[in-house]
Protein backbone atom coordinates (compact mmCIF):
# COMPACT_ATOMS: atom_id res chain seq x y z
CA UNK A 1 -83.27 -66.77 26.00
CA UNK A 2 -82.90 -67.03 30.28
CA UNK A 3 -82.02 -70.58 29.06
CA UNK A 4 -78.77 -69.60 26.93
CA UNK A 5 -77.81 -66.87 29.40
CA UNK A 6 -77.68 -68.88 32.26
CA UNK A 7 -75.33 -71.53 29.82
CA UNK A 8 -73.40 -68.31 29.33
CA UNK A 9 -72.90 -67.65 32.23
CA UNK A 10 -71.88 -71.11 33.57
CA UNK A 11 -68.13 -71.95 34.55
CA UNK A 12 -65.93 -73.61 31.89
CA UNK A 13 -64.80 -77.30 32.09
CA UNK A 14 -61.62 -78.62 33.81
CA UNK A 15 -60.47 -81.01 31.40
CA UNK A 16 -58.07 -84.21 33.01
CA UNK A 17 -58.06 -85.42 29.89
CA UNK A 18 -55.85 -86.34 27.34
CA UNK A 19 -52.63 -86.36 29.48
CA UNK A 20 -51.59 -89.23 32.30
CA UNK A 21 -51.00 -86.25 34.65
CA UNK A 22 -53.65 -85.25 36.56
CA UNK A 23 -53.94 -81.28 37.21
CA UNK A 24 -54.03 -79.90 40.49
CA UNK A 25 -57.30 -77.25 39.96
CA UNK A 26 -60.58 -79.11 40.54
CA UNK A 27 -63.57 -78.79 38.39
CA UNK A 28 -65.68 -75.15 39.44
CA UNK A 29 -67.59 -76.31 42.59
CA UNK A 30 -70.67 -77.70 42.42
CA UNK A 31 -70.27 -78.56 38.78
CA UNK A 32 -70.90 -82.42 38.14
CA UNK A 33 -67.95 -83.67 34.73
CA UNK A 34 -68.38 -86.47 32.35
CA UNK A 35 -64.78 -87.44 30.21
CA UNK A 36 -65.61 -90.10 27.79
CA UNK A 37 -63.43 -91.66 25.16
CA UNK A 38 -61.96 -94.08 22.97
CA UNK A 39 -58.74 -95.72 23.86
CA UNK A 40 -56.81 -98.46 20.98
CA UNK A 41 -53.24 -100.25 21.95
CA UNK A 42 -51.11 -102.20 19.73
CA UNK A 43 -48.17 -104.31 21.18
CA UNK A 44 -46.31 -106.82 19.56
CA UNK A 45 -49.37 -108.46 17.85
CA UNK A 46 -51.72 -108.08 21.16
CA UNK A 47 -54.59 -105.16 20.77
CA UNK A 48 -56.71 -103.92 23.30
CA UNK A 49 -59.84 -100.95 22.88
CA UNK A 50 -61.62 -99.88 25.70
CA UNK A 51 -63.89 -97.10 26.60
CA UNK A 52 -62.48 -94.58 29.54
CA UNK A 53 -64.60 -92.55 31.57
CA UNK A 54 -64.35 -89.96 34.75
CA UNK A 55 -67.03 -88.44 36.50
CA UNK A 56 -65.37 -85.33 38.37
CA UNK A 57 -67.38 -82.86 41.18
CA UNK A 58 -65.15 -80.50 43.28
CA UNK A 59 -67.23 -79.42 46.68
CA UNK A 60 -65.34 -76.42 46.86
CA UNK A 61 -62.19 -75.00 45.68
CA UNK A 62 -59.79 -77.33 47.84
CA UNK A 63 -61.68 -80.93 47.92
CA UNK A 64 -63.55 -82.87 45.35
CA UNK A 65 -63.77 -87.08 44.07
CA UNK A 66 -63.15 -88.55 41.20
CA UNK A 67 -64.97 -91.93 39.96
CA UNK A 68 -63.08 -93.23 36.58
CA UNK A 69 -62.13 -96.38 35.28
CA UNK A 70 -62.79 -97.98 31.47
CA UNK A 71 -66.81 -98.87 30.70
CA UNK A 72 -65.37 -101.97 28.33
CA UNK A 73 -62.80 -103.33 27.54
CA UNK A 74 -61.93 -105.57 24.27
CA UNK A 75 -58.59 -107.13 24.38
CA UNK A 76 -56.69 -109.80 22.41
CA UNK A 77 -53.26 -111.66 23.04
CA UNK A 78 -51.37 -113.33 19.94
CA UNK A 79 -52.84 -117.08 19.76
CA UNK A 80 -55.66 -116.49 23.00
CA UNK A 81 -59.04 -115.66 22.49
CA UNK A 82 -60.41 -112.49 22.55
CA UNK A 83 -61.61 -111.09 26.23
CA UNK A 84 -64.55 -108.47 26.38
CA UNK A 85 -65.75 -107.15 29.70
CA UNK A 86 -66.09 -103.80 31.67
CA UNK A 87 -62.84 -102.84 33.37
CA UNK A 88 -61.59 -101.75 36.85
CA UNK A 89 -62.81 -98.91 38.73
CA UNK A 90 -61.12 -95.95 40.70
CA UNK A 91 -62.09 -94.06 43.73
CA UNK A 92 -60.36 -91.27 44.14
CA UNK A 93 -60.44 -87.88 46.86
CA UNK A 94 -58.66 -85.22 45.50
CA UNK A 95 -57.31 -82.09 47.87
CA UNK A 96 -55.71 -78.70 45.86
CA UNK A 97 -54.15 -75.87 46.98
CA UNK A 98 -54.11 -72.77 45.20
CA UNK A 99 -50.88 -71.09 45.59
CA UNK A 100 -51.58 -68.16 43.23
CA UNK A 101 -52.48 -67.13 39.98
CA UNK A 102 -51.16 -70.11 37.69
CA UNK A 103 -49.84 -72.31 40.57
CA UNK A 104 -51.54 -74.72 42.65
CA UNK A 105 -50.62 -78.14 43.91
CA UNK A 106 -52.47 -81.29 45.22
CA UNK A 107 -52.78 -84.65 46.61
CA UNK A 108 -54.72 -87.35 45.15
CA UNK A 109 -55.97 -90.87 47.39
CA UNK A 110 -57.11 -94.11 44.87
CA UNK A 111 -58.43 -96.57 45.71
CA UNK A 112 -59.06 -98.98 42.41
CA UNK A 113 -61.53 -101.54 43.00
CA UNK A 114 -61.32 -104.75 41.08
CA UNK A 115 -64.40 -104.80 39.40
CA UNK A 116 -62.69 -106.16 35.98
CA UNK A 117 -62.94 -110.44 35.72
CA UNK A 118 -60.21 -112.19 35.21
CA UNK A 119 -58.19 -112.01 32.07
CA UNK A 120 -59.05 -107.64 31.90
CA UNK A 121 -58.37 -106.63 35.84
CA UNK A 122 -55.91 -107.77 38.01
CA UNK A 123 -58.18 -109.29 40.47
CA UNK A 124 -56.95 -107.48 43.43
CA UNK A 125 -57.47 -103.84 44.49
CA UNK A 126 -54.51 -101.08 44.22
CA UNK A 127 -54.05 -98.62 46.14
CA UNK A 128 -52.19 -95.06 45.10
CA UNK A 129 -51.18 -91.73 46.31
CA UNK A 130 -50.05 -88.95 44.25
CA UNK A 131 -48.73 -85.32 44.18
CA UNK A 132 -49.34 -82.63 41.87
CA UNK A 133 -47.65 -79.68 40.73
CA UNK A 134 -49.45 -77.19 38.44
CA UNK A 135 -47.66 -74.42 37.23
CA UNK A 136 -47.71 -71.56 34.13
CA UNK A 137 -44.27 -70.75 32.65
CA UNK A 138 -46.27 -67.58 30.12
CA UNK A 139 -48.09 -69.39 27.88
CA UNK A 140 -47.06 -72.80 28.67
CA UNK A 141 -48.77 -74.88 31.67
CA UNK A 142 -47.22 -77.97 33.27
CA UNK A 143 -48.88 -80.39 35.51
CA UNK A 144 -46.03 -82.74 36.91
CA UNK A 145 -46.81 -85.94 39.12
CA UNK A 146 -45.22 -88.12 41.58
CA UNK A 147 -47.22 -91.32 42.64
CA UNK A 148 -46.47 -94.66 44.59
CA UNK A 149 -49.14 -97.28 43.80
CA UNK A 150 -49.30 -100.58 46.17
CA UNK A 151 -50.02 -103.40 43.49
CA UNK A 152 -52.40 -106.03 45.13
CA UNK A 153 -51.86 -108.88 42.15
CA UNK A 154 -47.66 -109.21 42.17
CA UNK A 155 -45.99 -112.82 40.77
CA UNK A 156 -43.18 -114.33 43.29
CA UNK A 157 -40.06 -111.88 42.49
CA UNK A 158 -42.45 -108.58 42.00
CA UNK A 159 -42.39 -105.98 44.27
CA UNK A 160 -45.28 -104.88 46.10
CA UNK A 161 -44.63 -100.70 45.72
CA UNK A 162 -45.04 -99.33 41.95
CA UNK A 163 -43.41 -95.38 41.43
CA UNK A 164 -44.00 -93.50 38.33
CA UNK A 165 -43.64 -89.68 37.34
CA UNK A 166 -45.14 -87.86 34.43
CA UNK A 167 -44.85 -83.92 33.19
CA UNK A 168 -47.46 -82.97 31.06
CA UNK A 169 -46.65 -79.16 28.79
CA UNK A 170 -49.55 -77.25 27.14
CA UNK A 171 -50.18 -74.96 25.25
CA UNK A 172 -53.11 -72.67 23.54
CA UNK A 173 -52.32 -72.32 19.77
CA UNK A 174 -55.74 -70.29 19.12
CA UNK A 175 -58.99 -68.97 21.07
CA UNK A 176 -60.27 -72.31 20.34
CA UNK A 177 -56.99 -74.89 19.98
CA UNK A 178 -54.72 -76.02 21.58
CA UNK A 179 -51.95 -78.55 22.87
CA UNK A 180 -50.10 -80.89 24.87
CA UNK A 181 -46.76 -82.96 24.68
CA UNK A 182 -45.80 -85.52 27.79
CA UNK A 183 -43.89 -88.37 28.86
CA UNK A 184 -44.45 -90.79 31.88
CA UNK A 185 -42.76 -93.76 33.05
CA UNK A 186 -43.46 -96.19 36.28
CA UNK A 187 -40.55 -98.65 37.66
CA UNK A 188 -41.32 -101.22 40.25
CA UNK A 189 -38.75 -104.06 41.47
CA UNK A 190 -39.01 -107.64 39.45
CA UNK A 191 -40.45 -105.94 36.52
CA UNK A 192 -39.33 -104.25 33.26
CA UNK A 193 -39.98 -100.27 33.61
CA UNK A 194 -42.32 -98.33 31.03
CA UNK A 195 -41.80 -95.13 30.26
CA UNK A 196 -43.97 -93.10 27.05
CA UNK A 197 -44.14 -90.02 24.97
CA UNK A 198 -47.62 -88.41 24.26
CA UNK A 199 -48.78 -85.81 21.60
CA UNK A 200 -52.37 -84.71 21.80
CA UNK A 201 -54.27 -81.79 20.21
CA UNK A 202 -57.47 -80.39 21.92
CA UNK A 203 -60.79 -78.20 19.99
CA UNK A 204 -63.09 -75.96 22.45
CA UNK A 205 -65.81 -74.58 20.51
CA UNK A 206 -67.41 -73.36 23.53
CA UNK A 207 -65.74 -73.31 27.11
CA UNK A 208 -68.14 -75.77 28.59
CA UNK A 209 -67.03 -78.11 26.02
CA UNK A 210 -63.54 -79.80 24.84
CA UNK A 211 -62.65 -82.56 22.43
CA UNK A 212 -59.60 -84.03 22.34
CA UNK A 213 -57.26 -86.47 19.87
CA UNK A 214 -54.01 -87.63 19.96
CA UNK A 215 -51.45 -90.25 19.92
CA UNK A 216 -48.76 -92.14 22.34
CA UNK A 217 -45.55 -94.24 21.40
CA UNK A 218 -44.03 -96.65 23.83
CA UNK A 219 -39.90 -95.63 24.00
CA UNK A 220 -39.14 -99.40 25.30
CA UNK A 221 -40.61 -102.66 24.68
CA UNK A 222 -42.09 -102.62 28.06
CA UNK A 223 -44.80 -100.39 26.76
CA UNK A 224 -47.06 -100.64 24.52
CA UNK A 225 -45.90 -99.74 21.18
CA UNK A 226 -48.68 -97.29 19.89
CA UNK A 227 -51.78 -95.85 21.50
CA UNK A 228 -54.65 -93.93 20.06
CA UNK A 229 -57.41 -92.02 22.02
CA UNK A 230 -60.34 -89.33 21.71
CA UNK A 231 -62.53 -88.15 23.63
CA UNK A 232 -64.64 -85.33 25.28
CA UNK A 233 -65.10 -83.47 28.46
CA UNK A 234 -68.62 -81.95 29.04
CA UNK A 235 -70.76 -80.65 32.69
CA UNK A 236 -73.78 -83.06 33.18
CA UNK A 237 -75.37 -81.57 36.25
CA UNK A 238 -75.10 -79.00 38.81
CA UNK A 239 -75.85 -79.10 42.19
C-alpha cells in the first residue's frame, strides 16, 4: 500500500509527443521521461520505419535536457537496397518561462550528433535553435515554434540556414482522451520546401502514463506522402 500511494502521489507526465512542436513546460523536476515509438513513411515508392525515442529530466521549473534521436532505422529507396542502422542523435538544453497559468514560453539549443552511417544520417552534425510559445485559448492549448537549423551536409547550390514553423492545437475530449491537429513546414534556399498536416489521438489511463496514435499527410511532393506513428510516454526514475 505505501508503494501505490507514493505512485499516487507522483507528478503526471509531460508528454512531447505526438506533435513536431515541442511545448514550452518541462517535465516536473527531478522526474527522469522515456517517449518511445514507432514511426512508418511512404514516399513515392521509398519506405522508411524507425524507432524514436526521448529521454526528458527538467532540474527545476526553468532548465532541463533532452537526449532523443531514432534507436533504428530501416529504410528503402525504389531500385537500392535496403539500409538498417541506428539513427542520429540530439542534444538538446531546454530553458522555460512560466508566464502564468496556461502560458509559458521557451528556448531550446540542439546540437544533433551524427551518429547515423552513411546512407541513414547525414554525416555531419546540425545545429538548431528554437522558440516556443505555449498558450491555452479555454479548452484548447497551442504550442507554436520558430527554429533556424544550420545544416552541416548541404550539396553545391544549398543553403547552409534551414527555417521552419509549426502550431500544434489540443484538445481533451474526455478525463482520459484526447487530441491534437498540426501543421509544420521548413524552407531553406536550393531546396524544395515541406510543409505537413498531422492528426493524432492520445489515451491516459493513469496520469503518469500516455499512449498516443495518429497519422501525417505530406501537402507537397517535397514531403513525404503518408506517415504513421505510436507511441508512449512513461517516468523511469526519479532523482
Amino acid at each position: 500500500m505505501p508503494l501505490a500511494s507514493h505512485a499516487d502521489d507522483a507528478p503526471p507526465v509531460t508528454p512531447y509527443r505526438p506533435s513536431v512542436s515541442s511545448p514550452a513546460q518541462l517535465p516536473a523536476p527531478g522526474q527522469l521521461e522515456l517517449e518511445l515509438g514507432g514511426l512508418g513513411q511512404r514516399d513515392h515508392g521509398a519506405r522508411r520505419s524507425s524507432l524514436p525515442y526521448a529521454l526528458k529530466l527538467g532540474f527545476n521549473p526553468e532548465w532541463g535536457v533532452v537526449v532523443g534521436g531514432e534507436a533504428w532505422v530501416s529504410q528503402r529507396e525504389p531500385g537500392m537496397a535496403r539500409e538498417r542502422g541506428a539513427g542520429d542523435t540530439a542534444f538538446t538544453l531546454k530553458r522555460a518561462w512560466l508566464a502564468g497559468e496556461g502560458e509559458a514560453y521557451g528556448l531550446e539549443w540542439t546540437a544533433r550528433a551524427p551518429t547515423a552511417k552513411t546512407g541513414i544520417g547525414s554525416g555531419k552534425a546540425d545545429y538548431a535553435v528554437n522558440g516556443i510559445c505555449s498558450r491555452d485559448f479555454g479548452a484548447i492549448h497551442m504550442d507554436a515554434n520558430l527554429n533556424a537549423t544550420r545544416i552541416g551536409a548541404r550539396a553545391p547550390g544549398e543553403g547552409r540556414i534551414q527555417t521552419g514553423m509549426s502550431a500544434s492545437f489540443s484538445t481533451p475530449v474526455n478525463a482520459q482522451w484526447g487530441a491534437t491537429v498540426e501543421w509544420s513546414g521548413a524552407r531553406r534556399s536550393g531546396t524544395p520546401s515541406t510543409a505537413q498536416l498531422l492528426a493524432a489521438a492520445a489515451y491516459s489511463p493513469h496520469p503518469r502514463l500516455t499512449v498516443d496514435v495518429g497519422v501525417a499527410r505530406g501537402l507537397n511532393r517535397a514531403t513525404p506522402q503518408w506517415a504513421w506513428f505510436t507511441g508512449l510516454v512513461l517516468p523511469i526514475a526519479n532523482f
